[in-house]
N, C-alpha and C. Protein backbone atom coordinates (compact mmCIF):
# COMPACT_ATOMS: atom_id res chain seq x y z
N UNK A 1 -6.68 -19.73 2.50
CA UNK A 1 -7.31 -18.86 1.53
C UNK A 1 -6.82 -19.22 0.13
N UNK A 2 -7.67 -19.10 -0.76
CA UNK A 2 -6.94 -19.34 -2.29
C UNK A 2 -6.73 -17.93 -2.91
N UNK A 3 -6.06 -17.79 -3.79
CA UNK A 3 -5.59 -17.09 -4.05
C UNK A 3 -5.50 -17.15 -5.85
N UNK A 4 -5.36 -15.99 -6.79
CA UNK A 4 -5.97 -16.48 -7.90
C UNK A 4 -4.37 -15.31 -8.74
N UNK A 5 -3.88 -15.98 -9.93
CA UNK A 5 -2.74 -15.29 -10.33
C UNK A 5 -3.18 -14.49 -11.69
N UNK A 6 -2.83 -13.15 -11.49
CA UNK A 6 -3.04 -12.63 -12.63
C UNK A 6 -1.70 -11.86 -13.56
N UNK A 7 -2.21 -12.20 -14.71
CA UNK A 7 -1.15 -11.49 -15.76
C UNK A 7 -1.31 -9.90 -15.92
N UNK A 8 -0.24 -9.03 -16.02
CA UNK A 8 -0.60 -7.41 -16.39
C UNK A 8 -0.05 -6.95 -16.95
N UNK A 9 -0.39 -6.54 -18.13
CA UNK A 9 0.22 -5.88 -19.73
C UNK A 9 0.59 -4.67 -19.47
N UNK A 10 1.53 -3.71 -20.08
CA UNK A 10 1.93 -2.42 -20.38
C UNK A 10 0.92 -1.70 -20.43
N UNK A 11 0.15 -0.85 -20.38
CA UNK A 11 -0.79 0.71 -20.92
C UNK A 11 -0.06 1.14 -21.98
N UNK A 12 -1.18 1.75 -22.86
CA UNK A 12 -0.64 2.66 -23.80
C UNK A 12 0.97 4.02 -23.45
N UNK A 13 1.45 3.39 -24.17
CA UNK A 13 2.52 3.49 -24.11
C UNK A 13 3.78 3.80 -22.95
N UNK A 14 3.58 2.40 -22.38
CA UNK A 14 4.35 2.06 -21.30
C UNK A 14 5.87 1.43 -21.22
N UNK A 15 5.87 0.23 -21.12
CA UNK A 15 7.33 -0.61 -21.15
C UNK A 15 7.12 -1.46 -20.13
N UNK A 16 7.83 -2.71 -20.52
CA UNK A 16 8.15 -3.56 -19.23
C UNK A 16 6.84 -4.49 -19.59
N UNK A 17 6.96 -5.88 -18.84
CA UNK A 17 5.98 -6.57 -18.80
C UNK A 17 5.64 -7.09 -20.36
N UNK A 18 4.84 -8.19 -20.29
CA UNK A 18 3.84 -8.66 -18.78
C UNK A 18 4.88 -8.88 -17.83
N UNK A 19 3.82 -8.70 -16.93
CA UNK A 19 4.26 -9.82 -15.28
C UNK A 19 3.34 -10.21 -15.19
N UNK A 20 3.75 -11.77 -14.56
CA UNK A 20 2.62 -12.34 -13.67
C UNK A 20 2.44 -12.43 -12.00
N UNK A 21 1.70 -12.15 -11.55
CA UNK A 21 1.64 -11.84 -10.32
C UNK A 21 0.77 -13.37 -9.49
N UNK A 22 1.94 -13.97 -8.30
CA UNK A 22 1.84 -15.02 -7.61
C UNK A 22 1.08 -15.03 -6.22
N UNK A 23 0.54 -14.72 -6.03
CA UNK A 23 -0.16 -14.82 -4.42
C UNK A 23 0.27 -16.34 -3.65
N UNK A 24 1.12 -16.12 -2.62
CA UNK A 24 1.39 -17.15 -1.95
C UNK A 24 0.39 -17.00 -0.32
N UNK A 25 0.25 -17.96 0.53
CA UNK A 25 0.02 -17.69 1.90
C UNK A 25 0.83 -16.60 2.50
N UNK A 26 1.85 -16.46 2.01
CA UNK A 26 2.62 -15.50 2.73
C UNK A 26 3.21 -14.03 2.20
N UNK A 27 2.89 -14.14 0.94
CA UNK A 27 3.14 -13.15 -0.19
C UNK A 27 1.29 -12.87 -0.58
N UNK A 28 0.53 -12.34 0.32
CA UNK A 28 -0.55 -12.11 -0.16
C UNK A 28 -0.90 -10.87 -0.27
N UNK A 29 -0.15 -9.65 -0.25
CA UNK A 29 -0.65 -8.00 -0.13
C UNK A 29 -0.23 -7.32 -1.24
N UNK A 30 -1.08 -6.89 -1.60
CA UNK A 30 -0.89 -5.56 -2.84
C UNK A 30 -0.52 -4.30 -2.10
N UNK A 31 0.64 -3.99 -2.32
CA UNK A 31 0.51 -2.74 -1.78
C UNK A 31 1.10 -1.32 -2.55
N UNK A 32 0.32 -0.55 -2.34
CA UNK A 32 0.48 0.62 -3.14
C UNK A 32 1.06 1.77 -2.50
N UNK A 33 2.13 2.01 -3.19
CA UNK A 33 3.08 3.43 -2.37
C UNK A 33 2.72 4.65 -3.13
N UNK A 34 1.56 5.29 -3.31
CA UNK A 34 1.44 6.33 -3.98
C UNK A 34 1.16 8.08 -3.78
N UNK A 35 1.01 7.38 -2.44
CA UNK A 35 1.18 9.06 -1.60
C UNK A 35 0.28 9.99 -1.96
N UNK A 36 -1.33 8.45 -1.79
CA UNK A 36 -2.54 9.82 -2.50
C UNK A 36 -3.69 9.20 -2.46
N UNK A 37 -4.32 9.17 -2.91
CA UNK A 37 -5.88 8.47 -3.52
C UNK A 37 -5.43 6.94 -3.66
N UNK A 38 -6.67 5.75 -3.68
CA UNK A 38 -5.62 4.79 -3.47
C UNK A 38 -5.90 4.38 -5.25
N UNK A 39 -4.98 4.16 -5.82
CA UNK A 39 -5.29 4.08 -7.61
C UNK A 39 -6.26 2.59 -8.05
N UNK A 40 -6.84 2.72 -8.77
CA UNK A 40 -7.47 1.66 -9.19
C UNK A 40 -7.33 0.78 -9.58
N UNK A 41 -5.63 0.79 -10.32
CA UNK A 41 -4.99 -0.48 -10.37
C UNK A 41 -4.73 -1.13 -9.04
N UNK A 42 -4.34 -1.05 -7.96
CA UNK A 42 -4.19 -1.56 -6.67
C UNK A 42 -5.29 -2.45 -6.34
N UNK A 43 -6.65 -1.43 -6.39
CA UNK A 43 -7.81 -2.37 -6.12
C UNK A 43 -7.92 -3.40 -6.90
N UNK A 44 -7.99 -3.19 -7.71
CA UNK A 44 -8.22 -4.30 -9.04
C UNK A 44 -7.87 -5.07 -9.26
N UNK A 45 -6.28 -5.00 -9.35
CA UNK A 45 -5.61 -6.60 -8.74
C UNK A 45 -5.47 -7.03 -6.99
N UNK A 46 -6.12 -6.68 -6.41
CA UNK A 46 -6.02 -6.94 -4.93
C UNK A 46 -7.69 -8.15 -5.08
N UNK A 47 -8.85 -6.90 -5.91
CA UNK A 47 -9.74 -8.04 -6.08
C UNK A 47 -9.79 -9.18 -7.12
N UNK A 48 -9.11 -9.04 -7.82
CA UNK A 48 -8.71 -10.48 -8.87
C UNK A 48 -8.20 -11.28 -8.22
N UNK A 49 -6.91 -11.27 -7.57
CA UNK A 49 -5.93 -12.18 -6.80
C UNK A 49 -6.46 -12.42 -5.51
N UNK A 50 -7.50 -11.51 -4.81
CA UNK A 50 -7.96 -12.13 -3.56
C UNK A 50 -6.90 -11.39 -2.36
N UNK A 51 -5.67 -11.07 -2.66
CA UNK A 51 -5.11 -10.30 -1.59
C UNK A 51 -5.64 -8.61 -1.31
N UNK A 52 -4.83 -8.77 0.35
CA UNK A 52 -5.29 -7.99 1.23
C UNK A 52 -4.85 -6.43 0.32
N UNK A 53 -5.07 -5.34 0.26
CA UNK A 53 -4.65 -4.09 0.29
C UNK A 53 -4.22 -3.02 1.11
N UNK A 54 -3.02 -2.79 0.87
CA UNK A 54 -2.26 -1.52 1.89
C UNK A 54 -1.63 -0.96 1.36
N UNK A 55 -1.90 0.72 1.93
CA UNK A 55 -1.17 1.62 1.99
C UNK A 55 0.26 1.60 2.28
N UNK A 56 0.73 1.56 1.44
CA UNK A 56 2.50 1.31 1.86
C UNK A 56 3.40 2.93 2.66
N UNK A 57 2.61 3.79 2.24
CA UNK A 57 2.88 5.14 3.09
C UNK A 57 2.23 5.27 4.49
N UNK A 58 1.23 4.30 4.99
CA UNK A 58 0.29 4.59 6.03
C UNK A 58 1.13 3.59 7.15
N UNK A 59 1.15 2.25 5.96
CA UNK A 59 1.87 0.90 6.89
C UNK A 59 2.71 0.17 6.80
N UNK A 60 3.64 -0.36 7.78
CA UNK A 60 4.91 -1.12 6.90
C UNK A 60 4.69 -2.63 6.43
N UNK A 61 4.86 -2.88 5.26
CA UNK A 61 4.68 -4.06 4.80
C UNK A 61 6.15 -4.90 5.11
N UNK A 62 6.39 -6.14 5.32
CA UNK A 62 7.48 -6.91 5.34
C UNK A 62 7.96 -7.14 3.49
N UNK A 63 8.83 -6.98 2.94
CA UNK A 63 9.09 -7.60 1.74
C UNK A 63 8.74 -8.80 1.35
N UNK A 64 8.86 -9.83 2.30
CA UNK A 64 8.33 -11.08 2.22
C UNK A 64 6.65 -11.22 2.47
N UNK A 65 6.16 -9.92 2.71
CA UNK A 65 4.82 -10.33 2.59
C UNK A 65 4.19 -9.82 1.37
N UNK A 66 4.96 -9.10 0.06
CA UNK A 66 4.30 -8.36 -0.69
C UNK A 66 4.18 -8.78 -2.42
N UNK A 67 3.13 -9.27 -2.55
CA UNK A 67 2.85 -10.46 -3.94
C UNK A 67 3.20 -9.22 -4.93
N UNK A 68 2.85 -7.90 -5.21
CA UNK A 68 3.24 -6.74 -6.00
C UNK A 68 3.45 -5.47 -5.16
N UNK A 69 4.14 -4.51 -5.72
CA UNK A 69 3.97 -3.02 -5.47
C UNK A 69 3.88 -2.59 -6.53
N UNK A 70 2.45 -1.47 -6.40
CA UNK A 70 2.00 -0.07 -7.23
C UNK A 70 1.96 0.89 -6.80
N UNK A 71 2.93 1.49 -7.88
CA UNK A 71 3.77 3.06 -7.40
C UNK A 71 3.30 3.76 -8.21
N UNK A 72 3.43 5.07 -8.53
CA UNK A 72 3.03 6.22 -9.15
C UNK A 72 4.37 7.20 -9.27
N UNK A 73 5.52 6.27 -10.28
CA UNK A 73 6.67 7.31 -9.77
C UNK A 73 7.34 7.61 -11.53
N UNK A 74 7.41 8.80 -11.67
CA UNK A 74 8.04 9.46 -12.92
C UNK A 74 9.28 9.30 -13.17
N UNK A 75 10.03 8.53 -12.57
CA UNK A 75 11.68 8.25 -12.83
C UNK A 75 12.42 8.37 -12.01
N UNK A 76 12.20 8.44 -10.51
CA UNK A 76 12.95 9.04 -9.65
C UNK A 76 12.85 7.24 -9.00
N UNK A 77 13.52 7.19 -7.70
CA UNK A 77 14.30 6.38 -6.71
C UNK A 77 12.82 5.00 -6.60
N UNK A 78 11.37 5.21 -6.85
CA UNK A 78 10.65 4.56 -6.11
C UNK A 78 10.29 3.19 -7.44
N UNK A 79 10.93 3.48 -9.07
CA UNK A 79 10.90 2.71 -10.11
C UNK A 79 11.51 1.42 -9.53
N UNK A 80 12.71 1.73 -9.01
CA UNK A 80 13.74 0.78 -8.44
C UNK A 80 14.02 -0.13 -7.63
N UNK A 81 13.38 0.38 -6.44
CA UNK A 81 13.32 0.07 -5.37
C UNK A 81 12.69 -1.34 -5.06
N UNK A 82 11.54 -1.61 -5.52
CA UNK A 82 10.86 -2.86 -5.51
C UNK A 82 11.38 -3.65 -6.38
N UNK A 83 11.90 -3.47 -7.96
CA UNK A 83 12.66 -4.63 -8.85
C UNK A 83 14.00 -5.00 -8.50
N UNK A 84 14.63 -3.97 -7.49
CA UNK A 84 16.02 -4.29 -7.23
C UNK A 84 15.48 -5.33 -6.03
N UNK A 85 14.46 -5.79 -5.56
CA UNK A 85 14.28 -6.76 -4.57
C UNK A 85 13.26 -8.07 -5.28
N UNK A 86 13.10 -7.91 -7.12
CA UNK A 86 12.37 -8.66 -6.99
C UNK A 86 10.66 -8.98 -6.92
N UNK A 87 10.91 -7.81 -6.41
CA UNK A 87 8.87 -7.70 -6.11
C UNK A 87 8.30 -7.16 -7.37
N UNK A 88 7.50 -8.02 -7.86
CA UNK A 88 6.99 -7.00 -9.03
C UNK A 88 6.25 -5.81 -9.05
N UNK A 89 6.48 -5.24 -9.72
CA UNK A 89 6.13 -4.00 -10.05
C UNK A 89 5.56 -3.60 -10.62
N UNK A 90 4.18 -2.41 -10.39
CA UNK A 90 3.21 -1.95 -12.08
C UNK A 90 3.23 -0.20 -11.62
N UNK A 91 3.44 0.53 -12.32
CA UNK A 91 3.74 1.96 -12.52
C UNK A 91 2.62 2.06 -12.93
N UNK A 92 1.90 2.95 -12.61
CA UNK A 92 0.92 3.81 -13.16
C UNK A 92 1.00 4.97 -14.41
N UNK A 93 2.34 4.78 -14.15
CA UNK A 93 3.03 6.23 -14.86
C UNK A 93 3.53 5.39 -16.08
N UNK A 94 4.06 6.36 -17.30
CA UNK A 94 4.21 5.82 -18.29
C UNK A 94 5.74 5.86 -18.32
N UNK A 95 6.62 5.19 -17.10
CA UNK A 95 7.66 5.34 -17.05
C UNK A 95 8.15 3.84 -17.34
N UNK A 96 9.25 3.85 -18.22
CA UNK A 96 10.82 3.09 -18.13
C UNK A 96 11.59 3.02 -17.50
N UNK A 97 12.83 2.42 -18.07
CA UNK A 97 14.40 2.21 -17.10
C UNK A 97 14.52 3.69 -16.99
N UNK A 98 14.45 4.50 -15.33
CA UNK A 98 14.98 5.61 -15.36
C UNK A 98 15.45 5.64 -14.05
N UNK A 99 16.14 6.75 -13.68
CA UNK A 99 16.28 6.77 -12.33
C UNK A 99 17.22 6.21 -11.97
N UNK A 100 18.57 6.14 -10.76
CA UNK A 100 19.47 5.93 -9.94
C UNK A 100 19.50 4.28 -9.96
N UNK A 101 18.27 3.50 -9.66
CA UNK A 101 18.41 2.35 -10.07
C UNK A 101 17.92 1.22 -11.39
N UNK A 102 18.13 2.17 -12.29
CA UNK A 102 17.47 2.02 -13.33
C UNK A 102 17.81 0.52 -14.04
N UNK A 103 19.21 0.07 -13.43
CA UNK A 103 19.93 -1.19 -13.98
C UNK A 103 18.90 -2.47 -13.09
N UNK A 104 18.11 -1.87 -12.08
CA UNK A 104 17.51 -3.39 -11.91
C UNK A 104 15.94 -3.28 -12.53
N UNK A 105 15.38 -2.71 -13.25
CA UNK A 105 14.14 -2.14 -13.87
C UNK A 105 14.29 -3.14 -14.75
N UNK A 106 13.42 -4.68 -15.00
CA UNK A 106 13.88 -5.54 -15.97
C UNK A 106 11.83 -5.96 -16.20
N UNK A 107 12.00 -6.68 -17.44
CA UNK A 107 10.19 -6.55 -18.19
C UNK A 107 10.03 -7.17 -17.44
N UNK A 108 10.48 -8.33 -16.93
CA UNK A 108 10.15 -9.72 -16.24
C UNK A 108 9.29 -9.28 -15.13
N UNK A 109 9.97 -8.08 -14.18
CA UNK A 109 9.40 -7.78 -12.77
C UNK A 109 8.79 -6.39 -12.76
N UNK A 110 8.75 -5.56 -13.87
CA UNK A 110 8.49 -4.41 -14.02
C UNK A 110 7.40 -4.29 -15.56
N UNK A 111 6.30 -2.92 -15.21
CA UNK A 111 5.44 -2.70 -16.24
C UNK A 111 4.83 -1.53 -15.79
N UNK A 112 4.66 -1.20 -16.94
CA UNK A 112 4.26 0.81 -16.84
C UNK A 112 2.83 1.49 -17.30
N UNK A 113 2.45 2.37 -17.02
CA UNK A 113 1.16 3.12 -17.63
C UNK A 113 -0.04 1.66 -17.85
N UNK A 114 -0.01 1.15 -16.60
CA UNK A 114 -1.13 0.09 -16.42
C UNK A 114 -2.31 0.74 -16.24
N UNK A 115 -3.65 0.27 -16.72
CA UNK A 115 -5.05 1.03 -16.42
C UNK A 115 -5.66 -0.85 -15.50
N UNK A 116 -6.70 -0.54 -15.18
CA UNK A 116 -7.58 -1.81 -15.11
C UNK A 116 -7.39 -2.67 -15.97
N UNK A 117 -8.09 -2.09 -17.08
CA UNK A 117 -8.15 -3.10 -17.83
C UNK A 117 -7.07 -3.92 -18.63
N UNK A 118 -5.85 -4.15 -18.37
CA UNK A 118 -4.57 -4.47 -19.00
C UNK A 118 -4.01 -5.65 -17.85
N UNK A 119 -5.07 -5.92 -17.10
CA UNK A 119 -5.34 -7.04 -15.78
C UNK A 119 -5.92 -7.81 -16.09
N UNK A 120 -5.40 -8.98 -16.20
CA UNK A 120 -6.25 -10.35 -16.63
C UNK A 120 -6.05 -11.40 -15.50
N UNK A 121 -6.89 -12.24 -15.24
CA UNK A 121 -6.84 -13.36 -14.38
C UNK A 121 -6.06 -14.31 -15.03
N UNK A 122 -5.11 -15.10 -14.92
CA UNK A 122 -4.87 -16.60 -15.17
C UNK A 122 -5.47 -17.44 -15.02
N UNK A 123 -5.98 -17.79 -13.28
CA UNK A 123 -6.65 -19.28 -12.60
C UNK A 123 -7.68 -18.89 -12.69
């Protein structure tokens, strides 16, 4: 399968980022931990990049299978969790370094108050 890399900017008044987001054969799933509706950023880069989409509350993803995670989290434990491993990250929320693991929250792998349109293709 090919797979297509996209760049994703901050939202009005966010933090963090860009990131660019890599789709490998084996790193191909977007998955979104948001404990709700599934957000439109998820889709959006799932259909730009060509990867699969999952519910990260419904199903367990392997870390090694996950090209991004999109969370919906206001400062608490779920900011962290994915940059302290690396995986990039896009917040929906207009959140920063906050939260318990706030020391691994870095621009490189992390970006906040993303809409659609702040999703661009690279390839």
């Amino acid at each position: 399968m090919s797979y297509r890399r996209v760049k994703i900017h901050r939202g009005p008044g966010g933090w963090g980022g860009p990131i660019v987001v890599e789709p490998t054969e084996t790193r191909n799933k977007i998955v979104y931990i948001t404990g709700g509706a599934k957000p439109e950023v998820a889709v959006r880069i799932a259909e730009l990049t060509g990867c699969e989409l999952v519910d990260g509350f419904k199903y367990g993803v392997k870390d090694s299978e996950i090209a991004c995670a999109v969370i919906n989290c206001g400062g608490t434990l779920r900011c962290g969790i994915y940059p302290q491993k690396r995986i990039p990250t896009v917040n929906i929320m207009a959140t920063g370094k906050s939260g318990p693991l706030a020391m691994f929250i870095k621009e490189d792998i992390y970006v906040s108050a993303v809409r659609p349109e702040n999703i661009e293709v690279l390839d």
